[in-house]
PDB file of N, CA and C in Angstrom:
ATOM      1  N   UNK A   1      40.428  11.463 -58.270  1.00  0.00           N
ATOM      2  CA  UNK A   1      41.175  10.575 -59.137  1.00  0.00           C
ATOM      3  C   UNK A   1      41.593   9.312 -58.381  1.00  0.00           C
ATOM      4  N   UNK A   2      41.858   9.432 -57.310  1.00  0.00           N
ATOM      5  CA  UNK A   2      42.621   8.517 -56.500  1.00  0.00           C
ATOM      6  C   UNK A   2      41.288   7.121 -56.116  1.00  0.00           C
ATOM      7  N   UNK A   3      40.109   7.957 -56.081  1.00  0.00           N
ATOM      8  CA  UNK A   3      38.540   7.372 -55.452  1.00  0.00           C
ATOM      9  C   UNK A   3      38.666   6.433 -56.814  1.00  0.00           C
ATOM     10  N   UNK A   4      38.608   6.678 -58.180  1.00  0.00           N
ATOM     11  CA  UNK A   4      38.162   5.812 -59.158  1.00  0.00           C
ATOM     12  C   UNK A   4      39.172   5.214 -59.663  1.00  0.00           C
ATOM     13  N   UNK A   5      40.833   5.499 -58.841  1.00  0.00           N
ATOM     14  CA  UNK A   5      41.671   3.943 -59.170  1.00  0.00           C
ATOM     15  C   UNK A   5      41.556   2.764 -57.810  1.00  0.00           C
ATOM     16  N   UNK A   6      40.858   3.329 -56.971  1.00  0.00           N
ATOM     17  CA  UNK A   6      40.563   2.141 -55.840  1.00  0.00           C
ATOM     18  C   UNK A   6      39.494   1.320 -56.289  1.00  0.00           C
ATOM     19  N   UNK A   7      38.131   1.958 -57.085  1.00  0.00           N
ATOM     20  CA  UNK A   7      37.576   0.969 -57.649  1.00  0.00           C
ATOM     21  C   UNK A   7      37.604  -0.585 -58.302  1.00  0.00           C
ATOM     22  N   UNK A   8      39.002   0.353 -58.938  1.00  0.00           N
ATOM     23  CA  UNK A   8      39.673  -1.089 -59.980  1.00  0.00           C
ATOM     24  C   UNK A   8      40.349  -2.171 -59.288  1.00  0.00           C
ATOM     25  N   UNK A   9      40.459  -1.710 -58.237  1.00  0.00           N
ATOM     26  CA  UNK A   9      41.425  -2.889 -57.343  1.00  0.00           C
ATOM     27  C   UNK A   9      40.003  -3.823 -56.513  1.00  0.00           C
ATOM     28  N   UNK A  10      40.676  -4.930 -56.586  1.00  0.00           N
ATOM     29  CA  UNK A  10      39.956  -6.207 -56.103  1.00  0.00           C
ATOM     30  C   UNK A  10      40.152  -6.111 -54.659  1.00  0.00           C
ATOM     31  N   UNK A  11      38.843  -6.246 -53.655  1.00  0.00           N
ATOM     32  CA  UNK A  11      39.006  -6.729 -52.124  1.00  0.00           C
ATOM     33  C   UNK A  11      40.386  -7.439 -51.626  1.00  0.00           C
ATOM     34  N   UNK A  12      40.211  -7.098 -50.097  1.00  0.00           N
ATOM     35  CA  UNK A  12      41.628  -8.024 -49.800  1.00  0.00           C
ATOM     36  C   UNK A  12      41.115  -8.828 -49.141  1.00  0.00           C
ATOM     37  N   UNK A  13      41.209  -9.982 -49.438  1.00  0.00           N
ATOM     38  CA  UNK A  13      40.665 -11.159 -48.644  1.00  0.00           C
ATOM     39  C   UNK A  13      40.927 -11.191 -46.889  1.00  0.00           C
ATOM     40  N   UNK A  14      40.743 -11.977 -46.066  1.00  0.00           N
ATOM     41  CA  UNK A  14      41.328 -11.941 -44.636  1.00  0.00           C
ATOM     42  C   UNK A  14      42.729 -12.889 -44.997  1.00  0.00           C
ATOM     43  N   UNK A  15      42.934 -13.682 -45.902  1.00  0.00           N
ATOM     44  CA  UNK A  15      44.592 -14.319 -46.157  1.00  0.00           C
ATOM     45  C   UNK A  15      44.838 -13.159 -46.128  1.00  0.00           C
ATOM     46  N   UNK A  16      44.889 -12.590 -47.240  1.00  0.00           N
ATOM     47  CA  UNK A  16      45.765 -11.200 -47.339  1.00  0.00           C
ATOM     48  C   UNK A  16      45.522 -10.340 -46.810  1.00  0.00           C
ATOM     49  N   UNK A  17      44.684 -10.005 -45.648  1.00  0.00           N
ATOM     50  CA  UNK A  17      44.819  -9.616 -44.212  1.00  0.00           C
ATOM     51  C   UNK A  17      46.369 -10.345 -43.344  1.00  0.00           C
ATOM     52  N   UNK A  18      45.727 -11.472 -43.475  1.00  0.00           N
ATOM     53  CA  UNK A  18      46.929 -11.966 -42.669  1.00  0.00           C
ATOM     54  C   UNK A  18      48.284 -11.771 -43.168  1.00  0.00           C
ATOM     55  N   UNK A  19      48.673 -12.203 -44.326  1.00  0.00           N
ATOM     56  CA  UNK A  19      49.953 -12.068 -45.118  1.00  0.00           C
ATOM     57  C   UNK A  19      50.025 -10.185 -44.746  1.00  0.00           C
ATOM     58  N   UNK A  20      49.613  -9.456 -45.083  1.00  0.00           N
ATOM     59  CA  UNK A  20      49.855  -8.257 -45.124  1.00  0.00           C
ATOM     60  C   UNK A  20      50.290  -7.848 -43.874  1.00  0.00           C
ATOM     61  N   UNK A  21      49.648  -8.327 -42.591  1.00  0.00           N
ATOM     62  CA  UNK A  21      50.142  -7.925 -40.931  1.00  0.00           C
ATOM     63  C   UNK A  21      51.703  -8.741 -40.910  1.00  0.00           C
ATOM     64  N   UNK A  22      51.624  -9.644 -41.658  1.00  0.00           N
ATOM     65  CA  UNK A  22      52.744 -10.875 -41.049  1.00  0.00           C
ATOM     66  C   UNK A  22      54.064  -9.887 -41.588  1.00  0.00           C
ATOM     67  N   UNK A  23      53.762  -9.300 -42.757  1.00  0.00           N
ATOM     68  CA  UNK A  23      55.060  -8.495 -43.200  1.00  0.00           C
ATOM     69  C   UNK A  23      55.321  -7.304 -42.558  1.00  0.00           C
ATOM     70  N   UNK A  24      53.903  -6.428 -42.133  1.00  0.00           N
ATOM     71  CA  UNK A  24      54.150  -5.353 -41.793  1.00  0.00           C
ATOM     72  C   UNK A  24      55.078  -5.642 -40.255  1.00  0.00           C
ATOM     73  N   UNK A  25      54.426  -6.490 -39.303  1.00  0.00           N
ATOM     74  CA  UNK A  25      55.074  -7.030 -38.070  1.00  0.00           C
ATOM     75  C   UNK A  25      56.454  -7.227 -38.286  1.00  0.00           C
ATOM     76  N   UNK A  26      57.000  -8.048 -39.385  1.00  0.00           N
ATOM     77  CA  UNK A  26      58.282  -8.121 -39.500  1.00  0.00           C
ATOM     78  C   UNK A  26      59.430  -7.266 -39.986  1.00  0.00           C
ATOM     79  N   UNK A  27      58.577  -6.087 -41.011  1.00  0.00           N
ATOM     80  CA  UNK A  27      59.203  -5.203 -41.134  1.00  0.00           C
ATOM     81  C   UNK A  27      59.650  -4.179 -39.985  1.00  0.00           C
ATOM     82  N   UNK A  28      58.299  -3.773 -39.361  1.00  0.00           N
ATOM     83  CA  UNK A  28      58.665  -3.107 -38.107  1.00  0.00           C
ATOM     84  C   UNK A  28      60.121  -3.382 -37.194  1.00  0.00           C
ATOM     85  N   UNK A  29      59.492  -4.481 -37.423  1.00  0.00           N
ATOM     86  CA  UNK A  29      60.420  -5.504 -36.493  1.00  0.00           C
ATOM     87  C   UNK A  29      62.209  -5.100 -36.751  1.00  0.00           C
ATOM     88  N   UNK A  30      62.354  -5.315 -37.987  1.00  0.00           N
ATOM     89  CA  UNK A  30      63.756  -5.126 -38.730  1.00  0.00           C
ATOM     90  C   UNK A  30      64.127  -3.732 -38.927  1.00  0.00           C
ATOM     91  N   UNK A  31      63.007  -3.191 -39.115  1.00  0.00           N
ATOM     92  CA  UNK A  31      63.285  -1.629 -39.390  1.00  0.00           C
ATOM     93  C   UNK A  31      63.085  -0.832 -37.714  1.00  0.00           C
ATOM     94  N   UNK A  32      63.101  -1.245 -36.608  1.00  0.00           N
ATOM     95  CA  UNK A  32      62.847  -0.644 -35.033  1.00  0.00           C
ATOM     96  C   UNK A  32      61.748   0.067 -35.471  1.00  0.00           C
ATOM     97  N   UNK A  33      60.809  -0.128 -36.411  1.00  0.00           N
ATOM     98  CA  UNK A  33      59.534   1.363 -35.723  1.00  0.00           C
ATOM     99  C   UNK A  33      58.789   0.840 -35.056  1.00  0.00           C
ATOM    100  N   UNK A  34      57.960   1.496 -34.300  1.00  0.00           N
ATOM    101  CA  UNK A  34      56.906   1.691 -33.497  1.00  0.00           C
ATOM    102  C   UNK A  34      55.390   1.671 -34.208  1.00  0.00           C
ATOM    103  N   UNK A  35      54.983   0.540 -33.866  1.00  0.00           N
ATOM    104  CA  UNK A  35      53.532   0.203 -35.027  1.00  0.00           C
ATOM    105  C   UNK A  35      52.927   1.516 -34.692  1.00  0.00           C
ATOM    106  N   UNK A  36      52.579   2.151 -33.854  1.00  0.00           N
ATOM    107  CA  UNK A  36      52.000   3.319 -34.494  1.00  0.00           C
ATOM    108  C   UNK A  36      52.216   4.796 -34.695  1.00  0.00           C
ATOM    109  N   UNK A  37      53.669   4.651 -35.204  1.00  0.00           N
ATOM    110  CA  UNK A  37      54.276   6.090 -35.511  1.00  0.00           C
ATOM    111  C   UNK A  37      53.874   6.373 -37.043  1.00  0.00           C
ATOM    112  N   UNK A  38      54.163   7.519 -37.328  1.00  0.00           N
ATOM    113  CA  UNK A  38      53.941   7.760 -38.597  1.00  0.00           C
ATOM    114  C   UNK A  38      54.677   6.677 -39.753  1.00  0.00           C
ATOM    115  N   UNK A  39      55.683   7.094 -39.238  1.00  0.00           N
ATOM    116  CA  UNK A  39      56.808   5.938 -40.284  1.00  0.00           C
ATOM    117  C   UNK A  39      56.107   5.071 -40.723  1.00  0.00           C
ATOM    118  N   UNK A  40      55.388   4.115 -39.692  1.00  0.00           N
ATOM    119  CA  UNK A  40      55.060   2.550 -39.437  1.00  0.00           C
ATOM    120  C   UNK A  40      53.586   2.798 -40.734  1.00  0.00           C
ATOM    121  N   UNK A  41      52.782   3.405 -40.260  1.00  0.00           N
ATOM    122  CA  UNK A  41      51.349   3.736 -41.211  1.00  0.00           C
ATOM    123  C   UNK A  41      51.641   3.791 -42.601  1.00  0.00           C
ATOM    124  N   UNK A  42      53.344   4.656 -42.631  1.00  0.00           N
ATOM    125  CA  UNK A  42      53.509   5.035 -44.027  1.00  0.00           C
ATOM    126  C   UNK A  42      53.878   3.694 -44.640  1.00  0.00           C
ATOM    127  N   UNK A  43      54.708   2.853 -43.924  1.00  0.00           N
ATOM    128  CA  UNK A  43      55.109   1.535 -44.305  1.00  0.00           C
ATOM    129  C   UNK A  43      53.929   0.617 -44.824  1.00  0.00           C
ATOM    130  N   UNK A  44      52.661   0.369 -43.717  1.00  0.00           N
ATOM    131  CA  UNK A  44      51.440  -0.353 -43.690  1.00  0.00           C
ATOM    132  C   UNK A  44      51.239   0.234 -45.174  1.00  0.00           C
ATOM    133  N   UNK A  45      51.017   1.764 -45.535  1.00  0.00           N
ATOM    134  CA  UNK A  45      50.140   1.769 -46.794  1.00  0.00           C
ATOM    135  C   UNK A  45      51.328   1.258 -47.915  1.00  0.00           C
ATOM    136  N   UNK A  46      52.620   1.463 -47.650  1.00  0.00           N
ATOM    137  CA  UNK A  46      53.187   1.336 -49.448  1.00  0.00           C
ATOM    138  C   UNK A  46      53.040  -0.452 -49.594  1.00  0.00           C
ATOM    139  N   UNK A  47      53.237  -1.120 -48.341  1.00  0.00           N
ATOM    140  CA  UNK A  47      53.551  -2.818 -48.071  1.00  0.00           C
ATOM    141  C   UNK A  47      52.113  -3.223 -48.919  1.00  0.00           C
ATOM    142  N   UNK A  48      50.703  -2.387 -48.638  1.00  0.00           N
ATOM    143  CA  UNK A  48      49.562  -2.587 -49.405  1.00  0.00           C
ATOM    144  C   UNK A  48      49.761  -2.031 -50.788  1.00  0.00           C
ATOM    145  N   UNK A  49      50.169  -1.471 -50.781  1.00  0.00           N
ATOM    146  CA  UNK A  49      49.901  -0.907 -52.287  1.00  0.00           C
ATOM    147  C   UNK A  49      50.959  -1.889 -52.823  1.00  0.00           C
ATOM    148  N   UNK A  50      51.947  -1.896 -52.752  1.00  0.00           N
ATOM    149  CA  UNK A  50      52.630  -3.359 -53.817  1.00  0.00           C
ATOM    150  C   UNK A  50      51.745  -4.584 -53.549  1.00  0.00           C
ATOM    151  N   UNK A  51      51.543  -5.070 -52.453  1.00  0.00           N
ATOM    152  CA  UNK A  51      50.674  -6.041 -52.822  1.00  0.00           C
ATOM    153  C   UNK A  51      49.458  -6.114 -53.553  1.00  0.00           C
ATOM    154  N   UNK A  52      48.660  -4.901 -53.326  1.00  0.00           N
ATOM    155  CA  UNK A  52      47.752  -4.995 -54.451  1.00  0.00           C
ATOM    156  C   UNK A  52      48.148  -4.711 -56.124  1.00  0.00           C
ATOM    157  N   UNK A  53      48.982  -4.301 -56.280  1.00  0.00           N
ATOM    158  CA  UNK A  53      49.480  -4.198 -57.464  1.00  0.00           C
ATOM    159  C   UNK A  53      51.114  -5.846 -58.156  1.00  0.00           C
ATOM    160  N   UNK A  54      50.530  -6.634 -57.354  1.00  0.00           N
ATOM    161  CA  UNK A  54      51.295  -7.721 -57.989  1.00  0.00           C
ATOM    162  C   UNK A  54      52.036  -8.341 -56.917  1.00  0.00           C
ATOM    163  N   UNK A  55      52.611  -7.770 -56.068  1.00  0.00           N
ATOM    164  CA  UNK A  55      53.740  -8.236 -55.312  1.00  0.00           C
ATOM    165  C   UNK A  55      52.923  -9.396 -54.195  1.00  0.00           C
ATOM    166  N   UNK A  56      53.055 -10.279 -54.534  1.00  0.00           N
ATOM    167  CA  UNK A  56      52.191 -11.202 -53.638  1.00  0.00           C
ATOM    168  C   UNK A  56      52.938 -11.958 -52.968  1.00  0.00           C
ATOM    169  N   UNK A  57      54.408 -12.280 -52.733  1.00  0.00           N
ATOM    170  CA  UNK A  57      55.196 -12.991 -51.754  1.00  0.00           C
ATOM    171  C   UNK A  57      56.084 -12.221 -50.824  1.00  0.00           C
ATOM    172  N   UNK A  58      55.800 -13.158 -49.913  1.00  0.00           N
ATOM    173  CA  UNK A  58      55.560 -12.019 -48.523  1.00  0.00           C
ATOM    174  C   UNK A  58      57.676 -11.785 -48.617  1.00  0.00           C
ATOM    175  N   UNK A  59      58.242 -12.832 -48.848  1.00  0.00           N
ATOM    176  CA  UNK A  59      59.518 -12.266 -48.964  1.00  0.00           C
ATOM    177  C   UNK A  59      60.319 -11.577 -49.958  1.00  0.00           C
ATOM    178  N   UNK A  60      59.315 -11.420 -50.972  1.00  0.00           N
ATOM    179  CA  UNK A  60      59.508 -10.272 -52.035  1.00  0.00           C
ATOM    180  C   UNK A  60      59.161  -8.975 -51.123  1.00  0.00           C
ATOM    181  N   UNK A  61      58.402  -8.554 -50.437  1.00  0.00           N
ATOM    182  CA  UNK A  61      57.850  -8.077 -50.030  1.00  0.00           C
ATOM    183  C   UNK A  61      58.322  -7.270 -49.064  1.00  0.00           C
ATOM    184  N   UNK A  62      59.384  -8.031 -48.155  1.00  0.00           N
ATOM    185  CA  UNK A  62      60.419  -7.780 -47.137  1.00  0.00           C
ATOM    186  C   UNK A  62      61.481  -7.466 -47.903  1.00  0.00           C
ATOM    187  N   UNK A  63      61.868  -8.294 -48.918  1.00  0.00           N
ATOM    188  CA  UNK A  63      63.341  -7.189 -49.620  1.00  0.00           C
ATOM    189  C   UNK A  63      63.099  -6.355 -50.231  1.00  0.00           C
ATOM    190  N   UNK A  64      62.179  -5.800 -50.236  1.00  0.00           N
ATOM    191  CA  UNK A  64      61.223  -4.518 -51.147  1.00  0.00           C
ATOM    192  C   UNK A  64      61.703  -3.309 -49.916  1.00  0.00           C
ATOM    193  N   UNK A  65      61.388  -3.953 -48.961  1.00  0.00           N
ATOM    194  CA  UNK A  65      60.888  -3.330 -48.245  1.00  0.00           C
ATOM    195  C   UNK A  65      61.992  -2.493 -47.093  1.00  0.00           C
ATOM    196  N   UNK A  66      62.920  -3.611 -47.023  1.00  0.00           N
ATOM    197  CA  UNK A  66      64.038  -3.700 -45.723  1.00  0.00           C
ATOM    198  C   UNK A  66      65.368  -3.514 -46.057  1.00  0.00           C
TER     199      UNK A  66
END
């Protein structure tokens, strides 16, 4: 189920490569984790999943988030 709702979602460009690291970095940042603890991965996937589902400003993104 999960395989044929990734279909529907559109590529992430390398911007939104970039935008997506720039938040995750800053979240880390604010929140003390360790980019590669669990926490941090769990953060990386939800920070993607709102952005692919609408949330496209990176400081929406951080008060979502922090």
């Amino acid at each position: 189920m999960l395989q044929e709702h990734l279909h529907h979602l559109p590529p992430l460009t390398s911007d939104d490569l970039a935008t997506l690291q720039e938040v995750f970095d800053q979240v880390c940042k604010k929140k003390s984790l360790k980019k590669m603890s669990q926490e941090a991965e769990d953060m990386a996937a939800t920070i993607v999943q709102h952005y692919q589902h609408g949330v496209r400003d990176p400081r929406q993104l951080l008060r979502l988030l922090v």
